[in-house]
N, C-alpha and C. Protein backbone atom coordinates (compact mmCIF):
# COMPACT_ATOMS: atom_id res chain seq x y z
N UNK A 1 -11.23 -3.60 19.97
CA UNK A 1 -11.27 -2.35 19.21
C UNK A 1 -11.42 -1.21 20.21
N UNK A 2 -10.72 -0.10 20.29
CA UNK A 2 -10.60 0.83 20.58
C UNK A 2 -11.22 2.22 20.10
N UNK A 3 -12.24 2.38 21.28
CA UNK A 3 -13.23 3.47 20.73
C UNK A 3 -12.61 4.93 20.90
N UNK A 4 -12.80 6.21 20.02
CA UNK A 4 -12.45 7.18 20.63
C UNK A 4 -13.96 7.83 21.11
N UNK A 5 -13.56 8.71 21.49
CA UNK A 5 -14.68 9.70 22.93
C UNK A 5 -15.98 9.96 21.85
N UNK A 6 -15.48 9.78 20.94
CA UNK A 6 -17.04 10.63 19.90
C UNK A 6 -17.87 9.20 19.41
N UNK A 7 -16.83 7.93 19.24
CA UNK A 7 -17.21 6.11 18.69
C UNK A 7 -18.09 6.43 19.98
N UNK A 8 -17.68 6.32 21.20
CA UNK A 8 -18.20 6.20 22.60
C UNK A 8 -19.08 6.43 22.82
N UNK A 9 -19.39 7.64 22.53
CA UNK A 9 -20.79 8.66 22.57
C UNK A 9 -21.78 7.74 21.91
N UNK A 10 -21.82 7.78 20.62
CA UNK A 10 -22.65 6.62 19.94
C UNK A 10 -22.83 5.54 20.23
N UNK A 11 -22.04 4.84 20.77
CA UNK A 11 -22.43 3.46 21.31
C UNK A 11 -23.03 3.29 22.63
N UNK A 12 -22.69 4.49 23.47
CA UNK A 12 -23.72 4.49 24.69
C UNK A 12 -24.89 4.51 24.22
N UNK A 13 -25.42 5.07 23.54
CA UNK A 13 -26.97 5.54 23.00
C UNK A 13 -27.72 3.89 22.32
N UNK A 14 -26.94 2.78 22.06
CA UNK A 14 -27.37 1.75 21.25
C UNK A 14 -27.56 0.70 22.42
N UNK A 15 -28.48 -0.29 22.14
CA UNK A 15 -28.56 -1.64 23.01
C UNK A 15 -27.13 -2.16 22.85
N UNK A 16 -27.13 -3.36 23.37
CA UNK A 16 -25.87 -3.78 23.67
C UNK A 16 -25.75 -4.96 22.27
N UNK A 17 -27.01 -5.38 21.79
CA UNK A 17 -27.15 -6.19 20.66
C UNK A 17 -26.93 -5.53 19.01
N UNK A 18 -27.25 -3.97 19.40
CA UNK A 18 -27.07 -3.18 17.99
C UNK A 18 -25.21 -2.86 18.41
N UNK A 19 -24.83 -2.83 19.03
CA UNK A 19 -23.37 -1.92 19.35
C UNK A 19 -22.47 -3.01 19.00
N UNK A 20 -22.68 -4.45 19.75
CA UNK A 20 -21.59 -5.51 18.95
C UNK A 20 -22.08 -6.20 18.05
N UNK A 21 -23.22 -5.79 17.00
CA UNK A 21 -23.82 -6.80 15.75
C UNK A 21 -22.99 -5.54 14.91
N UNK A 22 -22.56 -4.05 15.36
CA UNK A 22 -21.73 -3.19 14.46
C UNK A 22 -20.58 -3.80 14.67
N UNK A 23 -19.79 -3.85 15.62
CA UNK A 23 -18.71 -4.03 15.82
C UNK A 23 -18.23 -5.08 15.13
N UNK A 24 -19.04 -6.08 15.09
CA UNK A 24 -18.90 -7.30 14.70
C UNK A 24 -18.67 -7.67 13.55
N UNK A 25 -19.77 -6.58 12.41
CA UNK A 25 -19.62 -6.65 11.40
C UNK A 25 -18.21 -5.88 10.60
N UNK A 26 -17.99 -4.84 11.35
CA UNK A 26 -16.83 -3.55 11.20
C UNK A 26 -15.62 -4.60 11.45
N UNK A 27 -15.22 -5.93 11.90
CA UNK A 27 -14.35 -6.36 12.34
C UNK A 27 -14.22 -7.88 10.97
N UNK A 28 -14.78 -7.75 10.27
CA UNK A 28 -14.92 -8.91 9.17
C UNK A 28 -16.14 -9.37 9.10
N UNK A 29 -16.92 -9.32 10.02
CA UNK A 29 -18.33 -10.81 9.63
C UNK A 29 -19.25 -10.56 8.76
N UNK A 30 -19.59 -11.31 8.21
CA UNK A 30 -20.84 -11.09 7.73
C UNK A 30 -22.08 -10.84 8.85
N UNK A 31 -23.54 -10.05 8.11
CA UNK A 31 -24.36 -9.70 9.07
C UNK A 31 -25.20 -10.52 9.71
N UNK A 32 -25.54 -11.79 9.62
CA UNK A 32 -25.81 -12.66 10.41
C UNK A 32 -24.91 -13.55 11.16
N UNK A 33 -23.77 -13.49 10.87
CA UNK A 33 -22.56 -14.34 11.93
C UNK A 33 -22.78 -13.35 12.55
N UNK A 34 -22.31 -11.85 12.33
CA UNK A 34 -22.68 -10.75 13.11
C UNK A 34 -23.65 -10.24 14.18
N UNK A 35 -24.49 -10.39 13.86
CA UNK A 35 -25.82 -10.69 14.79
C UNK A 35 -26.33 -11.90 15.52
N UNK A 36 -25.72 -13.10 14.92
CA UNK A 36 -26.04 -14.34 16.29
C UNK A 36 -24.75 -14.31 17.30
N UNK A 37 -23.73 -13.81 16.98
CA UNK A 37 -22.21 -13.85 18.22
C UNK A 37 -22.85 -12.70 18.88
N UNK A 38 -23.33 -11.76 18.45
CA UNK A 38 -24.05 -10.69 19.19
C UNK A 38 -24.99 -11.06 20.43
N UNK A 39 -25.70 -12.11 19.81
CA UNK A 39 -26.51 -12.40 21.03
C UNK A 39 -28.22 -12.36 20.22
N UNK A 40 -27.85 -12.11 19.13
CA UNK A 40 -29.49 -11.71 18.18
C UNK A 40 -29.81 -13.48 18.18
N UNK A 41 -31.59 -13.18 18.34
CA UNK A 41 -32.05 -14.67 18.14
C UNK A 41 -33.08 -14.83 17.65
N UNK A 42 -32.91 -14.50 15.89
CA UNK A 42 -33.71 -14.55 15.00
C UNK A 42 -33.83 -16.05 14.67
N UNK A 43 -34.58 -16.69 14.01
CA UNK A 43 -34.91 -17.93 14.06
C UNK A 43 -33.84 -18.36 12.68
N UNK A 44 -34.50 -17.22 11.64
CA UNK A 44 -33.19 -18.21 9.99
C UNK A 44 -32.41 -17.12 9.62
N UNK A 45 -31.69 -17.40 8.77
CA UNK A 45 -30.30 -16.31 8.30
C UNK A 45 -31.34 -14.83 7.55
N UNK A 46 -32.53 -15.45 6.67
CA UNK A 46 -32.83 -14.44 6.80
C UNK A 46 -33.54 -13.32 7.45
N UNK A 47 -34.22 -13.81 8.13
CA UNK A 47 -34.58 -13.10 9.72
C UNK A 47 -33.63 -12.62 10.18
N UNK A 48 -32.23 -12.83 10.34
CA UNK A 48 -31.54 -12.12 10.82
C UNK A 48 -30.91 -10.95 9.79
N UNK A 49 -30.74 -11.22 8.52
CA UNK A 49 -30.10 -10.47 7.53
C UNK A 49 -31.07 -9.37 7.98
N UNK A 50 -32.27 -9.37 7.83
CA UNK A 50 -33.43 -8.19 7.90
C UNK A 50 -33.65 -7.34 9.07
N UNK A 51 -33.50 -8.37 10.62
CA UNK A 51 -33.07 -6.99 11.23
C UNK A 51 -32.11 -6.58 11.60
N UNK A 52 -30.32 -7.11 11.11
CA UNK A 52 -29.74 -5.92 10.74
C UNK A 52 -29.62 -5.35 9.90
N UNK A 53 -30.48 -5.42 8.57
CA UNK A 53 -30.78 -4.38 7.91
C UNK A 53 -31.42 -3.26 8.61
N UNK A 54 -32.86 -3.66 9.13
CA UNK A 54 -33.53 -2.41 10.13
C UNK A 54 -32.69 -1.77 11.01
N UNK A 55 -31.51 -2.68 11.71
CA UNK A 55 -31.27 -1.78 12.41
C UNK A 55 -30.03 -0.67 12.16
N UNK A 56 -30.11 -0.87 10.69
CA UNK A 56 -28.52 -0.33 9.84
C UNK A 56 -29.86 1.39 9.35
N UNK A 57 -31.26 0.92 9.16
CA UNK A 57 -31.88 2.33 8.85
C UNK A 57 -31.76 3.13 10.36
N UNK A 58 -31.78 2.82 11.69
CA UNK A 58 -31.46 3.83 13.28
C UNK A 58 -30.53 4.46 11.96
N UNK A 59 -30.62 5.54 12.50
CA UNK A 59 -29.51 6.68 12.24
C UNK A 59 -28.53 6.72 13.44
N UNK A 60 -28.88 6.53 14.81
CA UNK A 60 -27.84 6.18 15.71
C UNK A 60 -26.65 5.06 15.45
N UNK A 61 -27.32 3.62 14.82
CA UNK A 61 -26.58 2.65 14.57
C UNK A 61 -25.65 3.01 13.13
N UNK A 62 -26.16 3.65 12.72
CA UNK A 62 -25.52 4.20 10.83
C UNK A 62 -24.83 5.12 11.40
N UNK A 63 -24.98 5.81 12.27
CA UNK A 63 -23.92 6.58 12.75
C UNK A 63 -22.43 6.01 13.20
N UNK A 64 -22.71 5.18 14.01
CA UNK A 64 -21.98 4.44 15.22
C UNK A 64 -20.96 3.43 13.67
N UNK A 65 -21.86 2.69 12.77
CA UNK A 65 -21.10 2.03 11.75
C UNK A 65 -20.47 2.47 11.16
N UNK A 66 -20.61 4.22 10.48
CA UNK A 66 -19.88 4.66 9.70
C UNK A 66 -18.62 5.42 10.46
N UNK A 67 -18.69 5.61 11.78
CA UNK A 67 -17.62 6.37 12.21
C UNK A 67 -16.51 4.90 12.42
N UNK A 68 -16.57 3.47 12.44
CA UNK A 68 -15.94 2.57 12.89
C UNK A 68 -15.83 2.67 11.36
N UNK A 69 -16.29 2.68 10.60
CA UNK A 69 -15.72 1.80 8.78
C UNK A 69 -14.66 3.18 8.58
N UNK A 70 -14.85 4.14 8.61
CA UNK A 70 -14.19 5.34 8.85
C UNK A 70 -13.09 5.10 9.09
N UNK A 71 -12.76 4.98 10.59
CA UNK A 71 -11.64 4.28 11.47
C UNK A 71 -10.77 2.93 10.79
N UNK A 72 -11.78 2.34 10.29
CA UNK A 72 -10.96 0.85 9.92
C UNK A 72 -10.10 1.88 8.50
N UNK A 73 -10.51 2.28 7.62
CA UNK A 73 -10.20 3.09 6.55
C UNK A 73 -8.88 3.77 6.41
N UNK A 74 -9.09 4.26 7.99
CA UNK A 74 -7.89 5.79 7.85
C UNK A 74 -6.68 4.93 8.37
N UNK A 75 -6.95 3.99 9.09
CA UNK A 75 -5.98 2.92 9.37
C UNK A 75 -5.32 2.33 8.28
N UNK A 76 -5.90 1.64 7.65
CA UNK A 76 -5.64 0.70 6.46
C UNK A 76 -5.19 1.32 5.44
N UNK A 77 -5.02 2.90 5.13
CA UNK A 77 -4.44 3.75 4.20
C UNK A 77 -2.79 4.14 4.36
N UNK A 78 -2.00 4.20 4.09
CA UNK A 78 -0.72 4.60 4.25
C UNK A 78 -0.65 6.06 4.38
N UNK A 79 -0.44 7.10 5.05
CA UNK A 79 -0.33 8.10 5.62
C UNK A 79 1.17 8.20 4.15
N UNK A 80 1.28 9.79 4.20
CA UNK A 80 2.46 10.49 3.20
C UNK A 80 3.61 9.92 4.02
N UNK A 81 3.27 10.48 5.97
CA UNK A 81 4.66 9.87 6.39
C UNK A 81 5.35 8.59 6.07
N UNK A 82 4.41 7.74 6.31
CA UNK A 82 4.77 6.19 5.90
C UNK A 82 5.04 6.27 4.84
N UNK A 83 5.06 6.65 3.93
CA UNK A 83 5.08 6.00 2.18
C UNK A 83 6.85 7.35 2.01
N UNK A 84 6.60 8.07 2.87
CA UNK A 84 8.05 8.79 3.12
C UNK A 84 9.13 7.77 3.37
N UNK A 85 8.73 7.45 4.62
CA UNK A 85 9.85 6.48 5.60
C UNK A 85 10.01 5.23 4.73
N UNK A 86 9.29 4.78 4.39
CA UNK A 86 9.56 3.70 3.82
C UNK A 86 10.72 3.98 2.35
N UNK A 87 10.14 4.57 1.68
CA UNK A 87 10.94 5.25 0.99
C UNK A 87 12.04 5.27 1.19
N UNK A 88 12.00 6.58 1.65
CA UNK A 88 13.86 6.60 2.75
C UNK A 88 14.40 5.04 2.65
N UNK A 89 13.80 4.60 3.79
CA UNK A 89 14.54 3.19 3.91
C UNK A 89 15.43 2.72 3.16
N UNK A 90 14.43 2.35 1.97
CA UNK A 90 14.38 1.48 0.64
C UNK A 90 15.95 2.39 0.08
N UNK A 91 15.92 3.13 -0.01
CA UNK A 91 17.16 4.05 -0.91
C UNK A 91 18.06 4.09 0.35
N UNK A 92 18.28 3.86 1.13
CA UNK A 92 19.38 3.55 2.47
C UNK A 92 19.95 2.46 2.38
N UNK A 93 18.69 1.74 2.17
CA UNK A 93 19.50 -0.22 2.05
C UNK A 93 20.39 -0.22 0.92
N UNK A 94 21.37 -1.00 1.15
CA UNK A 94 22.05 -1.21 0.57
C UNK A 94 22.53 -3.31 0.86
N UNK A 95 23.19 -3.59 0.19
CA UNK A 95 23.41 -5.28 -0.26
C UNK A 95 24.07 -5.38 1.35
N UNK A 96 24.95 -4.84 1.60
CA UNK A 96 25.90 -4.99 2.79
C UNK A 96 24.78 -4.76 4.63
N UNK A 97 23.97 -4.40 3.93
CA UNK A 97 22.65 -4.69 5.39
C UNK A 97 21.98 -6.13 5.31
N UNK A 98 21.55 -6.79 3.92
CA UNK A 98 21.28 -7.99 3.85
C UNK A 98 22.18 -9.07 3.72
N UNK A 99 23.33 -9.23 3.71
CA UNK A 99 24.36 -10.42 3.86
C UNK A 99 25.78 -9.88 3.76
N UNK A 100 26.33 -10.82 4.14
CA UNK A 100 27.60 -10.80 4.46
C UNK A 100 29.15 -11.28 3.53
N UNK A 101 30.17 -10.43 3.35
CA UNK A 101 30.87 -11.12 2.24
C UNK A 101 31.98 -11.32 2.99
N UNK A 102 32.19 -12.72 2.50
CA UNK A 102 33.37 -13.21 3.21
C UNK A 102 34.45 -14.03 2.21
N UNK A 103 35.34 -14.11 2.44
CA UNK A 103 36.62 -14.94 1.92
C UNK A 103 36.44 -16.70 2.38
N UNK A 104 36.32 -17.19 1.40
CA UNK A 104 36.28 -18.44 1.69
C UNK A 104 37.32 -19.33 0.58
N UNK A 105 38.11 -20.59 1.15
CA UNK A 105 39.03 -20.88 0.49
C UNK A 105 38.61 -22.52 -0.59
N UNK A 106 38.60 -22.57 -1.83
CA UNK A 106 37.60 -23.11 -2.56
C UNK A 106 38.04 -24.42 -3.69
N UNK A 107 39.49 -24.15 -3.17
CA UNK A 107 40.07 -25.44 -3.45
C UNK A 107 42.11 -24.99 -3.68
N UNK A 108 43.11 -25.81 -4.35
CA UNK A 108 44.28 -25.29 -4.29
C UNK A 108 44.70 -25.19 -5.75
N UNK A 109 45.51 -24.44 -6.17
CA UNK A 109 46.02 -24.77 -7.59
C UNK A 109 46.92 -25.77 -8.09
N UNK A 110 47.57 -25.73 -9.02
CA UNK A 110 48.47 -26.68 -9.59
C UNK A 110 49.57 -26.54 -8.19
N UNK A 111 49.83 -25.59 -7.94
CA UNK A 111 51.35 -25.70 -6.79
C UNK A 111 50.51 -26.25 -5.49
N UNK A 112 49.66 -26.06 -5.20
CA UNK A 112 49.41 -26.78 -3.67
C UNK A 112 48.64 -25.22 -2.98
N UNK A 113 48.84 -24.07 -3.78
CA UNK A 113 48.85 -22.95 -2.98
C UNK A 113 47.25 -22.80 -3.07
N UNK A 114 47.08 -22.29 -1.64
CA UNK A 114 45.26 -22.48 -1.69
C UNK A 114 44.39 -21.14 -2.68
N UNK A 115 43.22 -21.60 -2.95
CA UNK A 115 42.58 -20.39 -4.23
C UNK A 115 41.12 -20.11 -3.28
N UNK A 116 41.20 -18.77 -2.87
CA UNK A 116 40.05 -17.92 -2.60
C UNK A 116 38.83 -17.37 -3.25
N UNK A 117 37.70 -17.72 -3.09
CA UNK A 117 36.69 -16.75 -3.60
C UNK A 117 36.22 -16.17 -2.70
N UNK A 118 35.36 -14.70 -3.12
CA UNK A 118 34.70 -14.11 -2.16
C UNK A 118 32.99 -15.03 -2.49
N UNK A 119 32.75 -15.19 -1.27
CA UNK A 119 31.15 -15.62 -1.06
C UNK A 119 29.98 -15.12 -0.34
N UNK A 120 29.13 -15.09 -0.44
CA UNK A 120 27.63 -14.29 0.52
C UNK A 120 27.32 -14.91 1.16
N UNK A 121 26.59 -14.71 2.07
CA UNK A 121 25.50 -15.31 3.02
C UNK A 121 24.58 -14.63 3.07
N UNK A 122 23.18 -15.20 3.04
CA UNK A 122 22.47 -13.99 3.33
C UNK A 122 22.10 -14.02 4.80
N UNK A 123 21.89 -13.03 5.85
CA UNK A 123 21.96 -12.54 7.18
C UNK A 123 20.56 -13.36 7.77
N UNK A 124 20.98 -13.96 8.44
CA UNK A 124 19.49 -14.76 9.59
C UNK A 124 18.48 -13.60 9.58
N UNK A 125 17.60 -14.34 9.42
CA UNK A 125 15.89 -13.56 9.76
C UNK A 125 16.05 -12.73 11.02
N UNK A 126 16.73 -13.29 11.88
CA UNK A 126 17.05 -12.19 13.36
C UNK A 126 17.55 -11.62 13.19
N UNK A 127 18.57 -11.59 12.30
CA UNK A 127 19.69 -9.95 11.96
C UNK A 127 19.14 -9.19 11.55
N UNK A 128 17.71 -9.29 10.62
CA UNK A 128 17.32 -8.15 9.55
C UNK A 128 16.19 -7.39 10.41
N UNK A 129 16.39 -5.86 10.33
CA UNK A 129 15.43 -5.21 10.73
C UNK A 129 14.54 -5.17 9.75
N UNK A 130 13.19 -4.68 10.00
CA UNK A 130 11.98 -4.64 9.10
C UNK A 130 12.17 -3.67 7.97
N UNK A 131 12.86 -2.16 8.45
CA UNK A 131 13.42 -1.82 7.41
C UNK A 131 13.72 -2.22 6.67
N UNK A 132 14.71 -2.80 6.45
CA UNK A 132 15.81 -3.80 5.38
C UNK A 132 15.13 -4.90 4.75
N UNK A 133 13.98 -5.41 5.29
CA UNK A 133 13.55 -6.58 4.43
C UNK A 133 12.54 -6.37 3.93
N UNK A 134 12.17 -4.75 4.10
CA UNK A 134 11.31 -4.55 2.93
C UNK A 134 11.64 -4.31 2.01
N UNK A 135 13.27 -3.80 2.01
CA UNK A 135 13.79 -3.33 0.83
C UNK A 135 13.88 -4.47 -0.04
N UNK A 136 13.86 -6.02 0.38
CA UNK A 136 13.82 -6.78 -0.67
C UNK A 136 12.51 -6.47 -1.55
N UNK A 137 12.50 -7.05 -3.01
CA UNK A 137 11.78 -7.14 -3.83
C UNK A 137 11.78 -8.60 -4.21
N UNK A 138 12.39 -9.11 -4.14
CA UNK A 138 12.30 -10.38 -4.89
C UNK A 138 13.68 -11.61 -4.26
N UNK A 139 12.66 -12.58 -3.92
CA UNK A 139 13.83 -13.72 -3.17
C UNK A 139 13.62 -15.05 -3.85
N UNK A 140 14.24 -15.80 -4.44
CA UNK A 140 14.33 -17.30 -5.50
C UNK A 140 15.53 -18.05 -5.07
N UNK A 141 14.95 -19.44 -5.26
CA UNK A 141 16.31 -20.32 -5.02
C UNK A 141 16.36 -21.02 -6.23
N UNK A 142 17.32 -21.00 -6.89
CA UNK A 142 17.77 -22.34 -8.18
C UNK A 142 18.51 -23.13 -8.30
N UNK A 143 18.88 -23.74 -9.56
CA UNK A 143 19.98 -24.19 -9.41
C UNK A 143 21.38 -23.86 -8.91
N UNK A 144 21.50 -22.33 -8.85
CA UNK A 144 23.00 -21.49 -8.50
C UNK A 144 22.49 -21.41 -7.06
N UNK A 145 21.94 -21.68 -6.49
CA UNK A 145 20.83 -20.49 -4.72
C UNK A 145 20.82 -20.23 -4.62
N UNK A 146 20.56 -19.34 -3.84
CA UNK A 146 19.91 -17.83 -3.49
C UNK A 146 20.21 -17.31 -4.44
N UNK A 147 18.75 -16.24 -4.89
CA UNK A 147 19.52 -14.85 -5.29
C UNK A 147 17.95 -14.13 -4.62
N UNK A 148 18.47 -12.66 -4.34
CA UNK A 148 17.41 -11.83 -3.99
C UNK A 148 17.40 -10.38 -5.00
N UNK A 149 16.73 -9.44 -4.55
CA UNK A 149 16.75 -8.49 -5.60
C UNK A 149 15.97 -7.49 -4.84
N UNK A 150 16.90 -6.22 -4.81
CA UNK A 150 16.32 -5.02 -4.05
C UNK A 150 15.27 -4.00 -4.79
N UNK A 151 14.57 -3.28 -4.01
CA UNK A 151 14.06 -2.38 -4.80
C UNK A 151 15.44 -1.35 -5.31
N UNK A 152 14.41 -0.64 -6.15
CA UNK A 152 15.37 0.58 -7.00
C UNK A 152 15.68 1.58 -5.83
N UNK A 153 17.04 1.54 -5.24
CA UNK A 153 17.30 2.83 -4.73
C UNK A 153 17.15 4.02 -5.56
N UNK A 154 17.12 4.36 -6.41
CA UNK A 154 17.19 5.08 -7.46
C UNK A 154 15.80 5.76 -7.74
N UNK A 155 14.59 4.65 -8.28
CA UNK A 155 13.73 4.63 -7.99
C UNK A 155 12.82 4.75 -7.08
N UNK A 156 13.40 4.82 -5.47
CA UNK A 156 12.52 5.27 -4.29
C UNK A 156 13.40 6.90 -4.27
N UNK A 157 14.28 7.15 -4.55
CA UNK A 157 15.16 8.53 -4.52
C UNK A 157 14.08 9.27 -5.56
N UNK A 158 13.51 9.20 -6.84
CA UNK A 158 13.15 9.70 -7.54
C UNK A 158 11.44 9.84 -6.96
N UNK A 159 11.00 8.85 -6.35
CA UNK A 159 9.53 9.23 -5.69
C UNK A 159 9.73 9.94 -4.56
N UNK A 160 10.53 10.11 -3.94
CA UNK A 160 11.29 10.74 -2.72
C UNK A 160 11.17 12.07 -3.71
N UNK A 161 11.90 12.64 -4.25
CA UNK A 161 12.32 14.09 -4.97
C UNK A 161 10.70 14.35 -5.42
N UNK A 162 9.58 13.50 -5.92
CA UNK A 162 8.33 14.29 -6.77
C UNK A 162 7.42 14.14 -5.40
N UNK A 163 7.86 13.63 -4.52
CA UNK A 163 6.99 13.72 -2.99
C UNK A 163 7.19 15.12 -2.61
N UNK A 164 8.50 15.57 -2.47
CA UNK A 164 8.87 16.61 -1.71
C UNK A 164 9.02 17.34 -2.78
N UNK A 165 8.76 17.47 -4.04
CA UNK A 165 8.87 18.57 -5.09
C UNK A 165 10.50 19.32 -5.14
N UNK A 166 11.48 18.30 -5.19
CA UNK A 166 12.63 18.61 -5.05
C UNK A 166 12.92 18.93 -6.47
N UNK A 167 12.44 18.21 -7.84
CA UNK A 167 12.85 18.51 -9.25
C UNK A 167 12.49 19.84 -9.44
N UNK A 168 13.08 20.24 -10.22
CA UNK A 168 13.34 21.68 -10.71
C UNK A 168 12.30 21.70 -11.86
N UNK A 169 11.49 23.14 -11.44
CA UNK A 169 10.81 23.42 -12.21
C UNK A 169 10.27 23.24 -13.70
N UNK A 170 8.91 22.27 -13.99
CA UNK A 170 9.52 21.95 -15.72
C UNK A 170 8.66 23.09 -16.59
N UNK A 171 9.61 23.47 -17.57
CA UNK A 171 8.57 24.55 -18.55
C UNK A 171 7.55 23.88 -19.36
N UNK A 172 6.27 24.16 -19.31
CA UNK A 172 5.62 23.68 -19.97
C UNK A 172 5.29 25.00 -20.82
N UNK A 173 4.66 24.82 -22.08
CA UNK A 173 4.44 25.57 -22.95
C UNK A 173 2.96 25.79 -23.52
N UNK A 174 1.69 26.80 -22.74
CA UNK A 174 0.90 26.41 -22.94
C UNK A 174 -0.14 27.18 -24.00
N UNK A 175 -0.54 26.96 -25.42
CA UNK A 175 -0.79 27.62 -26.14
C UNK A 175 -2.48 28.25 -25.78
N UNK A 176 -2.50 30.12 -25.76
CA UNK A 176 -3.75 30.38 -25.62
C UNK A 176 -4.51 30.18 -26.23
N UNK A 177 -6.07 30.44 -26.56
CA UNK A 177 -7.34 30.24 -26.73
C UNK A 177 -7.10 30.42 -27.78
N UNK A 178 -6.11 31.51 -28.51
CA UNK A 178 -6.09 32.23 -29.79
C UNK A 178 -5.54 31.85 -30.69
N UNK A 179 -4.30 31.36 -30.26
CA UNK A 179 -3.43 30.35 -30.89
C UNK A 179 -4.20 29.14 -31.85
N UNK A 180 -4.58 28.36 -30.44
CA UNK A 180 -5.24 27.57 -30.66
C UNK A 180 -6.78 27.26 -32.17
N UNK A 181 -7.19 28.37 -32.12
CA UNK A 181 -8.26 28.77 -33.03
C UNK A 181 -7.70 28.86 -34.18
N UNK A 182 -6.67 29.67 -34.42
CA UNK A 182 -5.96 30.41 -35.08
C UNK A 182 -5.70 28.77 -36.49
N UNK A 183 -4.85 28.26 -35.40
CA UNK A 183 -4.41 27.08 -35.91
C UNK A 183 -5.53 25.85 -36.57
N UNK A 184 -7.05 26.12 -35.71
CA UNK A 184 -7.12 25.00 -36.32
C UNK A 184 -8.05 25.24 -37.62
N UNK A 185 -8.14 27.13 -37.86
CA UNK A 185 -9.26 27.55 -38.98
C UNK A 185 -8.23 27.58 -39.75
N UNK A 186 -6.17 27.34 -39.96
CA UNK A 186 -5.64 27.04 -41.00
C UNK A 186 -5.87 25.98 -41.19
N UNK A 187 -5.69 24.99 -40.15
CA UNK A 187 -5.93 23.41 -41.05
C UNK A 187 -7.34 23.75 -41.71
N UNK A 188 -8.35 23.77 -41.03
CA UNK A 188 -9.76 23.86 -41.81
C UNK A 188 -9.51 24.14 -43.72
N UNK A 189 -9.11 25.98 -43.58
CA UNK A 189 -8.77 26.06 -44.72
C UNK A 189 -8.17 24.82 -45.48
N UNK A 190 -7.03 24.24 -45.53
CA UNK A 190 -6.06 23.75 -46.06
C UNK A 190 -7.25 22.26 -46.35
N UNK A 191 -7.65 21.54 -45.60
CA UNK A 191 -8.65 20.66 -45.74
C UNK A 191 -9.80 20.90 -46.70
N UNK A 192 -9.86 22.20 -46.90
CA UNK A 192 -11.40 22.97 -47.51
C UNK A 192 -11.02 23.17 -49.02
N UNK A 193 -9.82 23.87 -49.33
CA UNK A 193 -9.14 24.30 -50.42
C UNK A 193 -8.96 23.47 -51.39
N UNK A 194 -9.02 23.66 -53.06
CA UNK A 194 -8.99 22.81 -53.79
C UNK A 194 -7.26 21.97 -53.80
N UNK A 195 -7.00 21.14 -54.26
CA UNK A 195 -6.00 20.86 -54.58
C UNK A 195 -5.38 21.03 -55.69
N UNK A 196 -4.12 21.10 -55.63
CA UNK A 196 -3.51 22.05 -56.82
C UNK A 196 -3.29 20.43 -58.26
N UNK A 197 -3.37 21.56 -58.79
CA UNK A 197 -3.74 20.32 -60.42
C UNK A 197 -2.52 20.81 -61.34
């Protein structure tokens, strides 16, 4: 894990047993796997659960933890760019990036003369860039084989346009305070009023 200059700062200030029982834990473990790979040598799990609890009250160490859970966070989130690009992608791909159509000859007719179909392949795992195979959505083999199934170009074009606020303005129609009142002391009336006999 890769500290920046401010992670750094904080972890100089900690023993070497509080800095990787954080790290440790910030990286998957639980807090006593956490604290015995550390080097902690509490006698039972809960002896150890307890002082990294204590040492989660340091405000140095709660410091040092929350700027790494932080970090793991902003990582693990998809940024607008990404969820852009990907996007893009997805509405770029097209069938002719994932396989190949070819002429293949599939038996002869009544005269002898040979009969063509067109057929697919789908493209080796080494042909496909990462782009392109995210654009799959869905891959099955059956009785017919293969079939795959792309996302909606259409559908990444349309999150594409409300990303970038490309749709055209919609009118909404929004009734004031007065209106509003207006309207609902007629229903009142009309609810209140005898009925006609």
């Amino acid at each position: 894990m890769k500290l920046s200059y401010e992670q750094q700062a904080l972890a100089d200030t900690l023993t070497d047993l509080q800095r990787l029982t954080i790290i440790n834990m910030v990286s998957g473990m639980d807090r006593v796997s956490a604290y015995r790979k550390a080097g902690g040598t509490a006698k039972t799990s809960k002896a150890a659960s307890n002082v990294v609890g204590r040492m989660l009250e340091d405000v140095g160490v709660r410091a040092f933890y929350d700027s790494l859970v932080a970090e793991v966070a902003r990582e693990a989130i998809m940024t607008r760019e990404e969820a852009m690009k990907t996007l893009s992608d997805i509405a770029r791909t097209n069938a002719k990036d994932l396989v190949t159509f070819r002429k293949a000859q599939v038996g002869e007719d009544e005269d002898g003369n040979p009969v063509y179909q067109t057929v697919w392949e789908m493209k080796d795992g080494a042909e496909l860039d990462d782009k392109h195979a995210a654009a799959i959505s869905e891959l099955s083999a059956g009785r017919d084989g293969f079939k795959f199934k792309l996302h909606s170009q259409m559908g990444a074009i349309k999150q594409l346009a409300e990303l970038e606020g490309w749709e055209a303005p919609k009118k909404v129609h929004l009734s004031s305070g007065q209106e509003v009142m207006e309207r609902l002391c007629r229903a009142r009336q009309r609810m209140q009023s005898p009925e006609d006999e």
